[in-house]
Each structure stands twice: as structure tokens, then as C-alpha cells.
N, C-alpha and C. Protein backbone atom coordinates (compact mmCIF):
# COMPACT_ATOMS: atom_id res chain seq x y z
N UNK A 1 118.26 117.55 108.88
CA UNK A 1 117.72 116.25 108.55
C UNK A 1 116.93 115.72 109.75
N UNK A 2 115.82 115.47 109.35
CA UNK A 2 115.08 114.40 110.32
C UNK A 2 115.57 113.67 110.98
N UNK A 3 115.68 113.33 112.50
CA UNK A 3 116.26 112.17 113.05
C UNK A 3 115.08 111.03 112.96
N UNK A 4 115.23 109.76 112.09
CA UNK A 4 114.44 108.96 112.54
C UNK A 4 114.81 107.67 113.67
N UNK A 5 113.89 106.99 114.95
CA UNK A 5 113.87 106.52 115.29
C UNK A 5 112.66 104.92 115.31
N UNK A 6 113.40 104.31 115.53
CA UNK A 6 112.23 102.99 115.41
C UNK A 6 112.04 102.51 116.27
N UNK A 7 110.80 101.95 117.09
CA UNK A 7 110.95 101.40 118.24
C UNK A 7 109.65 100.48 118.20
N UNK A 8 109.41 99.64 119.09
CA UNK A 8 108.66 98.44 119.54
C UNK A 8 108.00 98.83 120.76
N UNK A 9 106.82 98.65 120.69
CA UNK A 9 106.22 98.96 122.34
C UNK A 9 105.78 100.43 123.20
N UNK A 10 105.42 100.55 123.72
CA UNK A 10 105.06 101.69 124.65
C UNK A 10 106.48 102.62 125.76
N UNK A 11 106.82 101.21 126.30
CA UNK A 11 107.53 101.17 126.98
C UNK A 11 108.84 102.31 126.28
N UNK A 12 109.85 101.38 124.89
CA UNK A 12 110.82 102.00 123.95
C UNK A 12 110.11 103.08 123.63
N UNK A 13 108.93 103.86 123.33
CA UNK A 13 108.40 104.87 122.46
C UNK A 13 108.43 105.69 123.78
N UNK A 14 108.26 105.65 125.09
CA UNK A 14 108.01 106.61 126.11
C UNK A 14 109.79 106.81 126.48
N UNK A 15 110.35 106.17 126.30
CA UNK A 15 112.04 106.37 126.00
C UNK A 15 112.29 107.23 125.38
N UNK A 16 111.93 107.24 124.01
CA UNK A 16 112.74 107.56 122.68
C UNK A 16 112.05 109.23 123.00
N UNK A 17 110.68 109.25 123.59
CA UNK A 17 110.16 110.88 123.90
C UNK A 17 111.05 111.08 124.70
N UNK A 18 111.53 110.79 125.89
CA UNK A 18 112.02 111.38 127.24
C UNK A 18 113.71 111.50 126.48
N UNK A 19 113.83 110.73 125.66
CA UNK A 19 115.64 111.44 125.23
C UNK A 19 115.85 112.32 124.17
N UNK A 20 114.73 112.70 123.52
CA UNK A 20 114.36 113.59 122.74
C UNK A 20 113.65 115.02 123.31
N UNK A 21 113.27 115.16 124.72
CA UNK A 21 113.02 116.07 125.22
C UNK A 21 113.15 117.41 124.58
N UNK A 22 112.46 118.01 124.59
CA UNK A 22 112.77 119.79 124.15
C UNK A 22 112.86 120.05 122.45
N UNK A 23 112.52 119.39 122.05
CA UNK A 23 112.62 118.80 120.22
C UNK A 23 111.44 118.73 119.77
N UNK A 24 110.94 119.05 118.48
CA UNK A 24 109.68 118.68 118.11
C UNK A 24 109.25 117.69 117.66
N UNK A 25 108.70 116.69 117.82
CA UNK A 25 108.94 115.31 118.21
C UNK A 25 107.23 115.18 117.64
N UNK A 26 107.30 113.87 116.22
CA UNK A 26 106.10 113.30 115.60
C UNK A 26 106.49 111.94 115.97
N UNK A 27 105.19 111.14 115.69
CA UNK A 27 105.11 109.80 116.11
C UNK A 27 103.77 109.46 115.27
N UNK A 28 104.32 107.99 114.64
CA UNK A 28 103.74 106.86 113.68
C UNK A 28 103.52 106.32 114.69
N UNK A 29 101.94 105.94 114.90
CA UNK A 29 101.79 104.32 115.47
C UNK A 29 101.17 103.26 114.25
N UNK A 30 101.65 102.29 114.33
CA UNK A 30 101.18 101.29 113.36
C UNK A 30 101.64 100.35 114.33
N UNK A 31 100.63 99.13 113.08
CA UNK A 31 101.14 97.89 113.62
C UNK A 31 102.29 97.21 113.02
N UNK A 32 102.58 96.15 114.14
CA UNK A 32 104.21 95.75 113.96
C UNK A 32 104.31 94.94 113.09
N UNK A 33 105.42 94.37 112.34
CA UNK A 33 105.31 93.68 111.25
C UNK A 33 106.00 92.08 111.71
N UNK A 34 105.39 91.17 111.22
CA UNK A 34 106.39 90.11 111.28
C UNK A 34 107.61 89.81 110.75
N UNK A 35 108.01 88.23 111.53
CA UNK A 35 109.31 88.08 110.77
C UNK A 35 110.22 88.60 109.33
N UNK A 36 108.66 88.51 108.51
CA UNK A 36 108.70 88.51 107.04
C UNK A 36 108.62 89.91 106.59
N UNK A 37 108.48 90.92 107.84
CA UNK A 37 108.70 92.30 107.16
C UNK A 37 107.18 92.94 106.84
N UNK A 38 106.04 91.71 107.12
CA UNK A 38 104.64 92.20 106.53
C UNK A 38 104.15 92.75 108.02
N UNK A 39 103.43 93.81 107.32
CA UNK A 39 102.46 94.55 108.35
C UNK A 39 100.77 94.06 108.70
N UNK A 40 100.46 93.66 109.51
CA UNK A 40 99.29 93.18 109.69
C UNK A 40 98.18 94.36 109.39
N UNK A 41 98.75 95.37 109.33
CA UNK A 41 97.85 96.29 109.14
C UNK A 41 97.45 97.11 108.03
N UNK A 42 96.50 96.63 107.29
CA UNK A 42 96.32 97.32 105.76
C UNK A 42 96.46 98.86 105.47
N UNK A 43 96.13 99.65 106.36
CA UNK A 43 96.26 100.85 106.36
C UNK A 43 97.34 101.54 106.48
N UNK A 44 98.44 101.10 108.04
CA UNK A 44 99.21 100.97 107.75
C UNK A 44 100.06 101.06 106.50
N UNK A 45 100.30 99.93 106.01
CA UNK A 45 100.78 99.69 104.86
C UNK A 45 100.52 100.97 104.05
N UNK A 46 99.41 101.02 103.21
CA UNK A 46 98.91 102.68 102.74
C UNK A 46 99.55 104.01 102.93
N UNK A 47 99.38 103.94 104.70
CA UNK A 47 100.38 105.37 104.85
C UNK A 47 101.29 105.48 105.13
N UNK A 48 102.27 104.24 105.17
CA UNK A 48 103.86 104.59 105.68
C UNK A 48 104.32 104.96 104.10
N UNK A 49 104.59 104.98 102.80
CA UNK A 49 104.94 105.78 102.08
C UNK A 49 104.89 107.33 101.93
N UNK A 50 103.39 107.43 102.74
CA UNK A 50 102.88 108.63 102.02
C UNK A 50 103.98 109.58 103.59
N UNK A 51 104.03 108.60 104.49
CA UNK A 51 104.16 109.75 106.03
C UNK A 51 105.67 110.02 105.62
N UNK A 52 106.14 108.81 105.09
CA UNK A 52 107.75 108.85 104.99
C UNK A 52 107.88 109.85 103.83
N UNK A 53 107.34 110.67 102.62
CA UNK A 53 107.84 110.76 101.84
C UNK A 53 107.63 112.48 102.18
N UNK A 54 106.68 112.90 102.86
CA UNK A 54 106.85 113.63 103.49
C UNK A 54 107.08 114.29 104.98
N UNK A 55 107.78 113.73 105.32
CA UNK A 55 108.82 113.95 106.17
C UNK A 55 109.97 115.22 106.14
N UNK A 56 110.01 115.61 104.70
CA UNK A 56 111.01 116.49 104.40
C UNK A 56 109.99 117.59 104.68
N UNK A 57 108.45 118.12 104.90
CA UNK A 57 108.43 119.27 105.62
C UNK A 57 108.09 119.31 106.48
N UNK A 58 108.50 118.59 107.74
CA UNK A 58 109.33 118.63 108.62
C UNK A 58 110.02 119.56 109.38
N UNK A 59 110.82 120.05 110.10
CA UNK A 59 111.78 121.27 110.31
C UNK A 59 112.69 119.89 110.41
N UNK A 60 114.38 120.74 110.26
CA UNK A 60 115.46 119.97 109.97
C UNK A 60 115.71 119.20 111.43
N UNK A 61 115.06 120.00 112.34
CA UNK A 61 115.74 119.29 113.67
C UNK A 61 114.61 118.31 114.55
N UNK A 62 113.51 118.05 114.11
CA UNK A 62 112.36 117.32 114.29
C UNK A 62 112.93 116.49 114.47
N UNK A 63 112.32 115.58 115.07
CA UNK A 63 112.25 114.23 115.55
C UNK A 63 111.44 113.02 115.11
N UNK A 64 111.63 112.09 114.56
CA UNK A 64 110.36 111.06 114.24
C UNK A 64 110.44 109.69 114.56
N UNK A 65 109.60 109.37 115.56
CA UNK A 65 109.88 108.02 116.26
C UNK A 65 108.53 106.60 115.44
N UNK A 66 108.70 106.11 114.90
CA UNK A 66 107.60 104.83 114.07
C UNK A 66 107.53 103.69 114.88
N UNK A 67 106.28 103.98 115.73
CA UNK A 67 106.38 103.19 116.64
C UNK A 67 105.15 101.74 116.82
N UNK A 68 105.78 100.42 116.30
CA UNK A 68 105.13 99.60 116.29
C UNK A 68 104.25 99.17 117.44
N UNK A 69 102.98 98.87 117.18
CA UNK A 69 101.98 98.54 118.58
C UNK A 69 101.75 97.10 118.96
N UNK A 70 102.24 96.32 118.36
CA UNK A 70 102.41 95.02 118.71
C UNK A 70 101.48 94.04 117.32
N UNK A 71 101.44 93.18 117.52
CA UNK A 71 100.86 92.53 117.19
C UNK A 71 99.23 92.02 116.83
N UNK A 72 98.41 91.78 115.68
CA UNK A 72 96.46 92.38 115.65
C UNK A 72 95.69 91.75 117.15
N UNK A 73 96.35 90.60 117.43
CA UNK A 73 95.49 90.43 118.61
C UNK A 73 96.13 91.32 119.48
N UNK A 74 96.79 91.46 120.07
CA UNK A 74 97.34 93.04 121.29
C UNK A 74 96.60 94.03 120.93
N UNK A 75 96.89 94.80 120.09
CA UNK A 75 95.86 96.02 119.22
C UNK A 75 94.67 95.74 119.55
N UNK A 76 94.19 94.80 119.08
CA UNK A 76 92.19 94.41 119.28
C UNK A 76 92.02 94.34 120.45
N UNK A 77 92.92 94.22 121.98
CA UNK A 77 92.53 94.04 122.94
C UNK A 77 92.32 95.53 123.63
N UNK A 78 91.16 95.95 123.82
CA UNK A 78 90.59 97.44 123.75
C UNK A 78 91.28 97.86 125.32
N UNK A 79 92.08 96.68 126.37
CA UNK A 79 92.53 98.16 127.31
C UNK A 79 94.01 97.45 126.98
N UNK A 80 94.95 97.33 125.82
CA UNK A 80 96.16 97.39 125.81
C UNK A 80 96.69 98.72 126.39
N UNK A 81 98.18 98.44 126.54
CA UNK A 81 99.10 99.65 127.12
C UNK A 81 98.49 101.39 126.42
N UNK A 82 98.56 101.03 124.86
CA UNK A 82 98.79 102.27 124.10
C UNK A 82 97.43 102.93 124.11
N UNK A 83 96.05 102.10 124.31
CA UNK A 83 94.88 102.73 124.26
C UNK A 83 94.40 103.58 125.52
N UNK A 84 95.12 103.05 126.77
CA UNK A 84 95.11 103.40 128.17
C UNK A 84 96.04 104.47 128.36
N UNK A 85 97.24 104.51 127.86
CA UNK A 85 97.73 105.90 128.02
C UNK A 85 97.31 107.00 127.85
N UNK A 86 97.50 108.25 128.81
CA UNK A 86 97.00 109.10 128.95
C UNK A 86 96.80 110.15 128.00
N UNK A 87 98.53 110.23 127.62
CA UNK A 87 98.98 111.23 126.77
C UNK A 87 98.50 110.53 125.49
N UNK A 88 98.43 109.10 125.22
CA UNK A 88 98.30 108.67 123.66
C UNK A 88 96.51 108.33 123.42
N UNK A 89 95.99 107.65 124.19
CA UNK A 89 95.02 107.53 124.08
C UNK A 89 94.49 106.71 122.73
N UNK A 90 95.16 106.37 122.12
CA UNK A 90 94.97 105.46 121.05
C UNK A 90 93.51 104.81 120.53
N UNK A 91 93.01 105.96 119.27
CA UNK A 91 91.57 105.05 118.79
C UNK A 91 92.21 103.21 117.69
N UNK A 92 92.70 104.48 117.04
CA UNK A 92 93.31 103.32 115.87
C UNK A 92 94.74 103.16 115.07
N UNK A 93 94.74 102.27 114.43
CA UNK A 93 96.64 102.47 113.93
C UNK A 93 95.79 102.76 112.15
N UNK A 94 96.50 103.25 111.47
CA UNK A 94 97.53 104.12 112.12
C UNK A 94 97.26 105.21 112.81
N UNK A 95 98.06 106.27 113.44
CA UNK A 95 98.03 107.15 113.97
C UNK A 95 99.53 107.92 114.34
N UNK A 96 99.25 109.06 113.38
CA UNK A 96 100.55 110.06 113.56
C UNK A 96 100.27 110.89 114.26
N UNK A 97 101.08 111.80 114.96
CA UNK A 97 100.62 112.77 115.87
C UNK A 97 102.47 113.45 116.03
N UNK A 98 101.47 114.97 116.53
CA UNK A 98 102.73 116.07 117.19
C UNK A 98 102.73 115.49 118.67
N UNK A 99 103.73 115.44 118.87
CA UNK A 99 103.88 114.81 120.70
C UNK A 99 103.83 116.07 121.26
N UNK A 100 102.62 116.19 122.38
CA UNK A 100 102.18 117.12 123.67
C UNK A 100 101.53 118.55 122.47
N UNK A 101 101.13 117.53 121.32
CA UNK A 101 100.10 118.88 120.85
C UNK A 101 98.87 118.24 120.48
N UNK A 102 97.40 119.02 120.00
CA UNK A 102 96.47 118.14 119.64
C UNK A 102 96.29 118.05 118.58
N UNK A 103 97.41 118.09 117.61
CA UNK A 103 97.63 117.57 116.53
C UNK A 103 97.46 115.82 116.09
N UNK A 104 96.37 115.35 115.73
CA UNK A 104 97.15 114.19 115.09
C UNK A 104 95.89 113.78 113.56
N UNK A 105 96.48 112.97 112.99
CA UNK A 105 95.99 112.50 111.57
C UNK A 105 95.12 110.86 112.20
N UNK A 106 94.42 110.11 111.90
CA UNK A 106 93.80 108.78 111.96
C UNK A 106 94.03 108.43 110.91
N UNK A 107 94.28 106.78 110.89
CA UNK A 107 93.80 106.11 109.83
C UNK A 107 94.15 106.46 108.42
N UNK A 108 92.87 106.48 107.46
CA UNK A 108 92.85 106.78 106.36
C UNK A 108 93.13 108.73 106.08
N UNK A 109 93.59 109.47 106.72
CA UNK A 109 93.98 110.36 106.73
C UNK A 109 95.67 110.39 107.10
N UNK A 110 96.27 109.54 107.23
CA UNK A 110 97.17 109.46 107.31
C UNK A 110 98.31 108.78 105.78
N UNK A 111 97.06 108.72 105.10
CA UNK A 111 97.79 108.35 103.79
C UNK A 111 97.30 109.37 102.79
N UNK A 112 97.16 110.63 103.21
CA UNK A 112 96.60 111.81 102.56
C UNK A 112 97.62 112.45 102.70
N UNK A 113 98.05 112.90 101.65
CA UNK A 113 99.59 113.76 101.37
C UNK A 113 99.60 114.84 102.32
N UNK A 114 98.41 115.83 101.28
CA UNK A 114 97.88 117.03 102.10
C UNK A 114 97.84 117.42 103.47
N UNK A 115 97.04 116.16 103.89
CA UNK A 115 96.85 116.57 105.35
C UNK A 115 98.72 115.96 106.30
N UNK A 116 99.10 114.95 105.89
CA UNK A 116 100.39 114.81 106.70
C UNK A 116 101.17 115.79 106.35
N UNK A 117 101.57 116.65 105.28
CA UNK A 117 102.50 117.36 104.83
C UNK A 117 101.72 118.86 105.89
N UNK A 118 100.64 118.94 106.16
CA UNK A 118 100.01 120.12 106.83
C UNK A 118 100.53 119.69 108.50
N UNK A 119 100.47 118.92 108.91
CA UNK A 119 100.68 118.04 109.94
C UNK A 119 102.42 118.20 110.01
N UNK A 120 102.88 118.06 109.09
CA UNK A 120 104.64 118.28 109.36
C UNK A 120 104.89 119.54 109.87
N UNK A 121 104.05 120.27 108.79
CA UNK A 121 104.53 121.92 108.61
C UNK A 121 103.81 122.93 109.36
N UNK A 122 102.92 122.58 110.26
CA UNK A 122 102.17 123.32 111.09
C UNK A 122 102.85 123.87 112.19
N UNK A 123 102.76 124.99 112.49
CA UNK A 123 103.53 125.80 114.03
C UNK A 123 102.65 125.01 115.09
């Protein structure tokens, strides 16, 4: 089974990699949702069904961390934490990716069955 993890920030998401070490380890960035559970981010919204539902191909011992980027004004501010990181480099949310491969999906490709389920199941 998938381990899923949830986290807030750069900071918790560079955690949740370093205790997951040695694991094959995917990562959701989207934006964060408010009080009310809503996502500021339309796309978002779109592909968290499609990423979650395939998840099952996956390998059983994968890792998956959904990691909120803050809030639309943080996001819009073009040198936030997540766009400046090295390893993440962040164009847009959403954005799934294999951690330390050059694997990743953008955007409106991230609510494409096909391509995330290729993206799970890829060596």
C-alpha cells in the first residue's frame, strides 16, 4: 500500500523526503486549500481525483507526499521558496513528479489518467 503523506510548505515537504530516504518517493504540488476545504486552484481541483485514483500503479512501497504551496498570492510571487528550489524548480501547480528523477507531469497533464498512471508505473 501506498504510504500517503500530507504536508504544508517547503520546509514539511523537504522533511517528509529526508524521512522517506531510499524509497520511491512522488510528490503533488498544488495549492493549499482554505479553512473551507476549497482549493484556490482550478486545476488543481481537476487533478487531485485523477492523481489519487491512480495511485494504485504505484509500487506497494512508494511513497506519496501532497504537498500544499501556500496560498494564490505566495504562488504568484515568482521567487517564492518552491520556485527557487533547486531540486523543485517549480513552473506551475499543479505539479507531480518522481523525486530525484526527471520525471514530472504539469498542470493540465496531470489530470490525464494516461499520462499519471505512466508516471506511477514507469522504472
Amino acid at each position: 500500500m501506498v504510504k500517503k503523506i500530507h504536508v504544508e510548505g517547503l520546509d514539511a515537504y523537504q522533511k517528509a523526503v529526508a524521512e522517506n530516504e531510499g524509497k520511491t518517493i512522488f510528490a503533488l504540488f498544488s495549492g493549499s486549500t482554505d479553512a473551507d476545504g476549497n482549493n484556490w486552484c482550478p486545476d488543481c481541483v481537476s487533478a487531485d481525483p485523477v492523481v489519487m485514483r491512480n495511485l494504485k500503479h504505484a509500487e506497494e512501497d512508494a511513497v506519496f507526499i501532497h504537498c500544499g504551496v501556500g496560498d494564490r498570492d505566495f504562488w504568484k510571487d515568482q521567487s517564492n521558496a518552491f520556485r527557487k528550489e533547486p531540486s523543485l524548480q517549480l513552473k506551475c501547480v499543479p505539479t507531480l513528479l518522481r523525486v530525484g528523477k526527471k520525471q514530472r507531469l504539469e498542470e493540465g497533464q496531470c489530470a490525464n489518467d494516461d499520462l499519471v498512471q505512466m508516471l506511477f508505473s514507469d522504472e
